[in-house]
N, C-alpha and C. Protein backbone atom coordinates (compact mmCIF):
# COMPACT_ATOMS: atom_id res chain seq x y z
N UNK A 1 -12.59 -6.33 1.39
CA UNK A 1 -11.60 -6.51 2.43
C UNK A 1 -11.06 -5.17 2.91
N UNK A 2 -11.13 -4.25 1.92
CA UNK A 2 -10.44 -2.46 2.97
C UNK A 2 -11.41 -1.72 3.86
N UNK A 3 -12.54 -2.96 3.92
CA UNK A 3 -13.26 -2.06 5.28
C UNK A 3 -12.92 -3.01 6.35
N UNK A 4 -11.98 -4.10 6.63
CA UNK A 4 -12.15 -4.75 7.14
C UNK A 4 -11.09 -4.34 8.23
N UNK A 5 -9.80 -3.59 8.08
CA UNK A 5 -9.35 -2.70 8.48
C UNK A 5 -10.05 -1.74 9.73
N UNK A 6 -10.88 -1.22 8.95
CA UNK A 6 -11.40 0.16 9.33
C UNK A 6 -12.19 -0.68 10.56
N UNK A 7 -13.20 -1.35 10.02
CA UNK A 7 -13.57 -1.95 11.75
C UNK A 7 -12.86 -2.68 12.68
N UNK A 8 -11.71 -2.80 12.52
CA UNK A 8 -11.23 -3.40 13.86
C UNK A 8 -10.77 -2.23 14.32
N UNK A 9 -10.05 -1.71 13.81
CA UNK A 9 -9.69 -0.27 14.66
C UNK A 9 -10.89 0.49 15.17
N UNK A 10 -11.42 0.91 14.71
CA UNK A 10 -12.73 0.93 15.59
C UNK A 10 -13.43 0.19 16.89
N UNK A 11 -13.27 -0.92 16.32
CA UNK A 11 -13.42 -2.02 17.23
C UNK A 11 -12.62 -2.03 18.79
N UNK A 12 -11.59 -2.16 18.35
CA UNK A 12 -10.41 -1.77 19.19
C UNK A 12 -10.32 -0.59 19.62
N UNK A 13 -10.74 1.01 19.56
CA UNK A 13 -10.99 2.20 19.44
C UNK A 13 -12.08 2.50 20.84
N UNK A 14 -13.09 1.39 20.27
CA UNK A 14 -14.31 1.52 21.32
C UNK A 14 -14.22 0.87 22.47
N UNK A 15 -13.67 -0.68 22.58
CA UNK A 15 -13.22 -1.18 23.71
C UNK A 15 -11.90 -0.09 24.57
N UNK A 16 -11.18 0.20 24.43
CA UNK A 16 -10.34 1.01 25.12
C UNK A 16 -11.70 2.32 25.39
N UNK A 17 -12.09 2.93 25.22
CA UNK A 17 -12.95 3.82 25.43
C UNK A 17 -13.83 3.24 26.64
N UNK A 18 -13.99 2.15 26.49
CA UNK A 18 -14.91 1.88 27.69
C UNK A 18 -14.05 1.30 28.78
N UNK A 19 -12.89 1.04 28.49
CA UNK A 19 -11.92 0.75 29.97
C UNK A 19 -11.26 1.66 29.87
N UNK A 20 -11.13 2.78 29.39
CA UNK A 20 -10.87 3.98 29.69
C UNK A 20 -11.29 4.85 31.05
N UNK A 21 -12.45 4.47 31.70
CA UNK A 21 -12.74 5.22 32.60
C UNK A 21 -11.99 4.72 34.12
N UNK A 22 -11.71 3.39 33.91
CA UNK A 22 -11.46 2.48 34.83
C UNK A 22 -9.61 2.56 34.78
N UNK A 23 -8.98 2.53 33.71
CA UNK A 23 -7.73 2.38 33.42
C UNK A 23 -6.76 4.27 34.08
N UNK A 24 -7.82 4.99 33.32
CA UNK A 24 -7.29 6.50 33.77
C UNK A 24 -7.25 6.81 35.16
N UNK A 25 -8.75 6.54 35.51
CA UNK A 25 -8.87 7.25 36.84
C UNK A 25 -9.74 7.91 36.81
N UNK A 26 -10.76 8.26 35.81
CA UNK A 26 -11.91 9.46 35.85
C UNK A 26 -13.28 8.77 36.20
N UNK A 27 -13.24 7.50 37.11
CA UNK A 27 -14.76 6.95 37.36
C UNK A 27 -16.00 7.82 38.17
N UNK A 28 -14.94 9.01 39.22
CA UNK A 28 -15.71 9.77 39.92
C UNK A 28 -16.28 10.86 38.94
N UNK A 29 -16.24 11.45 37.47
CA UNK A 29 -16.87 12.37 36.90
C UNK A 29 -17.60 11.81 36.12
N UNK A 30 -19.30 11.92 36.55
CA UNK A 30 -20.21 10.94 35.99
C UNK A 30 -20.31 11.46 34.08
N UNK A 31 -20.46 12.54 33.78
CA UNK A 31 -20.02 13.26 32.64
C UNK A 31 -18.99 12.41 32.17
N UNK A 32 -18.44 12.15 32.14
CA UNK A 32 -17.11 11.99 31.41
C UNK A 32 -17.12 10.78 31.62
N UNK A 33 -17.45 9.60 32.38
CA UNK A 33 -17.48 8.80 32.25
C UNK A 33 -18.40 8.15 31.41
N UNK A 34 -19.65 8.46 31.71
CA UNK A 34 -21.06 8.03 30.98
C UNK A 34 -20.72 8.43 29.70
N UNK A 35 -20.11 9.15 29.19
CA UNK A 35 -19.64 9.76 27.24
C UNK A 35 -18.71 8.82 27.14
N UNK A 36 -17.48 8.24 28.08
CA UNK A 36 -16.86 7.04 27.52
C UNK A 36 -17.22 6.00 27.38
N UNK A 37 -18.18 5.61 28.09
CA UNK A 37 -18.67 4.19 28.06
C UNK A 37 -19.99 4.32 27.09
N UNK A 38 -20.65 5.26 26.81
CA UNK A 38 -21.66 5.10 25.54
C UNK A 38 -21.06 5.39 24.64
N UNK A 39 -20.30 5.58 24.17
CA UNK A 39 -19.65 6.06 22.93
C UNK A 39 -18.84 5.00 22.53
N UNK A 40 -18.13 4.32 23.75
CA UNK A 40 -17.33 3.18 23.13
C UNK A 40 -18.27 1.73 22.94
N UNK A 41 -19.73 1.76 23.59
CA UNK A 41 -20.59 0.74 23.18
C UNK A 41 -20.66 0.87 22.22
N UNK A 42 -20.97 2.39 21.40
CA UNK A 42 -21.92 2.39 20.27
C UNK A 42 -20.41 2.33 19.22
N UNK A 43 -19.18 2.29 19.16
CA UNK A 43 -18.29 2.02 18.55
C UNK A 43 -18.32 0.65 18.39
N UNK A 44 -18.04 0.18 19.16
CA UNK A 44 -18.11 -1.45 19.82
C UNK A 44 -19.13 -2.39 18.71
N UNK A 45 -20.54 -1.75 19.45
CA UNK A 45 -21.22 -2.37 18.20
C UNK A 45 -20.90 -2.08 17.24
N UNK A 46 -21.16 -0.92 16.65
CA UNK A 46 -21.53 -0.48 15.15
C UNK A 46 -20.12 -0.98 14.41
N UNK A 47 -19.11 -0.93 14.85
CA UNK A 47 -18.49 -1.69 14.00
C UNK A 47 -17.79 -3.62 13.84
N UNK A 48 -18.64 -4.15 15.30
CA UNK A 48 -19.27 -5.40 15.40
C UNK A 48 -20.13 -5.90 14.38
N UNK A 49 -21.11 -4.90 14.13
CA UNK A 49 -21.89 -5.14 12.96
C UNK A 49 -21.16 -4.82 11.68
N UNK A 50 -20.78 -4.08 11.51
CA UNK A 50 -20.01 -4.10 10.07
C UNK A 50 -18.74 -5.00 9.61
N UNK A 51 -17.78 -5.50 10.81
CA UNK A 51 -17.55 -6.91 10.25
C UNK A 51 -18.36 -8.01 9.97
N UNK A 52 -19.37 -8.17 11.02
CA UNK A 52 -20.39 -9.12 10.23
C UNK A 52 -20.80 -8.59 8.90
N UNK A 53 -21.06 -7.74 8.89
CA UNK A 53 -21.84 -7.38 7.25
C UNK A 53 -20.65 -7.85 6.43
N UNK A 54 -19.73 -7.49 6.29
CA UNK A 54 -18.40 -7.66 5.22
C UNK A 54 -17.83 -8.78 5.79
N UNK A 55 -17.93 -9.99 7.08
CA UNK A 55 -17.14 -11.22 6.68
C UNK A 55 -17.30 -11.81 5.43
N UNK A 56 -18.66 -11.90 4.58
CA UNK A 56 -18.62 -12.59 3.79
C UNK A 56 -17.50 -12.32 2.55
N UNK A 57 -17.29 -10.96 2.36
CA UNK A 57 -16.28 -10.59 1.59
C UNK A 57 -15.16 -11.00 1.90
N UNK A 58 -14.83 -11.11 3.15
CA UNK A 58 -13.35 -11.75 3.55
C UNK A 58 -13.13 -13.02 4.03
N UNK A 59 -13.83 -13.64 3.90
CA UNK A 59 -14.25 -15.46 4.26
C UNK A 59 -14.12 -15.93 2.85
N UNK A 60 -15.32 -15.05 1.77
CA UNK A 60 -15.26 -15.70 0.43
C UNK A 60 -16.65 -16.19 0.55
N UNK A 61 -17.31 -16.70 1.50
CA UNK A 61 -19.04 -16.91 1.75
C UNK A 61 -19.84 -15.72 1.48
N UNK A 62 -20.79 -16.25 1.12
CA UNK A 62 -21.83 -14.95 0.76
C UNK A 62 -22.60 -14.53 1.99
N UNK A 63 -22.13 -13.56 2.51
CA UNK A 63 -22.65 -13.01 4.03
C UNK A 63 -23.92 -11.81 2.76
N UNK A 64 -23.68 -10.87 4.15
CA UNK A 64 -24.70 -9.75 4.24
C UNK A 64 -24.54 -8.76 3.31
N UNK A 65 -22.68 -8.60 2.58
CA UNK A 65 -22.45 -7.79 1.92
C UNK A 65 -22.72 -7.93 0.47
N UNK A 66 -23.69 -7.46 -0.11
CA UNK A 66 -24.10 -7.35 -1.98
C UNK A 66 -23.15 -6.61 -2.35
N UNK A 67 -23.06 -6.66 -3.62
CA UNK A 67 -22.33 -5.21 -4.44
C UNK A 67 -23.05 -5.77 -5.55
């Protein structure tokens, strides 16, 4: 359950990152935009996937996470 934490903030971390470009005002600098919006996908997912991996730890079902 203490990674379970860590990915939503992340989670949450990466979504603002990608309405970040739209919310600020920087849609006209393709640079700076294209680094917010891939960066907050690959946040987005990667820690999409790591609550899946560890629901089972925090459900109590045997998901994806061994120890």
């Amino acid at each position: 359950m203490k990674h379970i934490y860590e990915f939503l903030v992340f989670l949450v971390l990466g979504l603002w990152l990608m309405s970040s470009p739209y919310t600020l005002g920087f849609t006209d600098m393709p640079g700076a935009y294209w680094n917010a919006i891939l960066v907050g996908i690959f946040l987005t997912v990667s820690s999409a996937v790591g609550l899946y991996a560890d629901w089972g730890e925090f459900s109590g079902r045997p998901g994806l996470h061994k120890v």
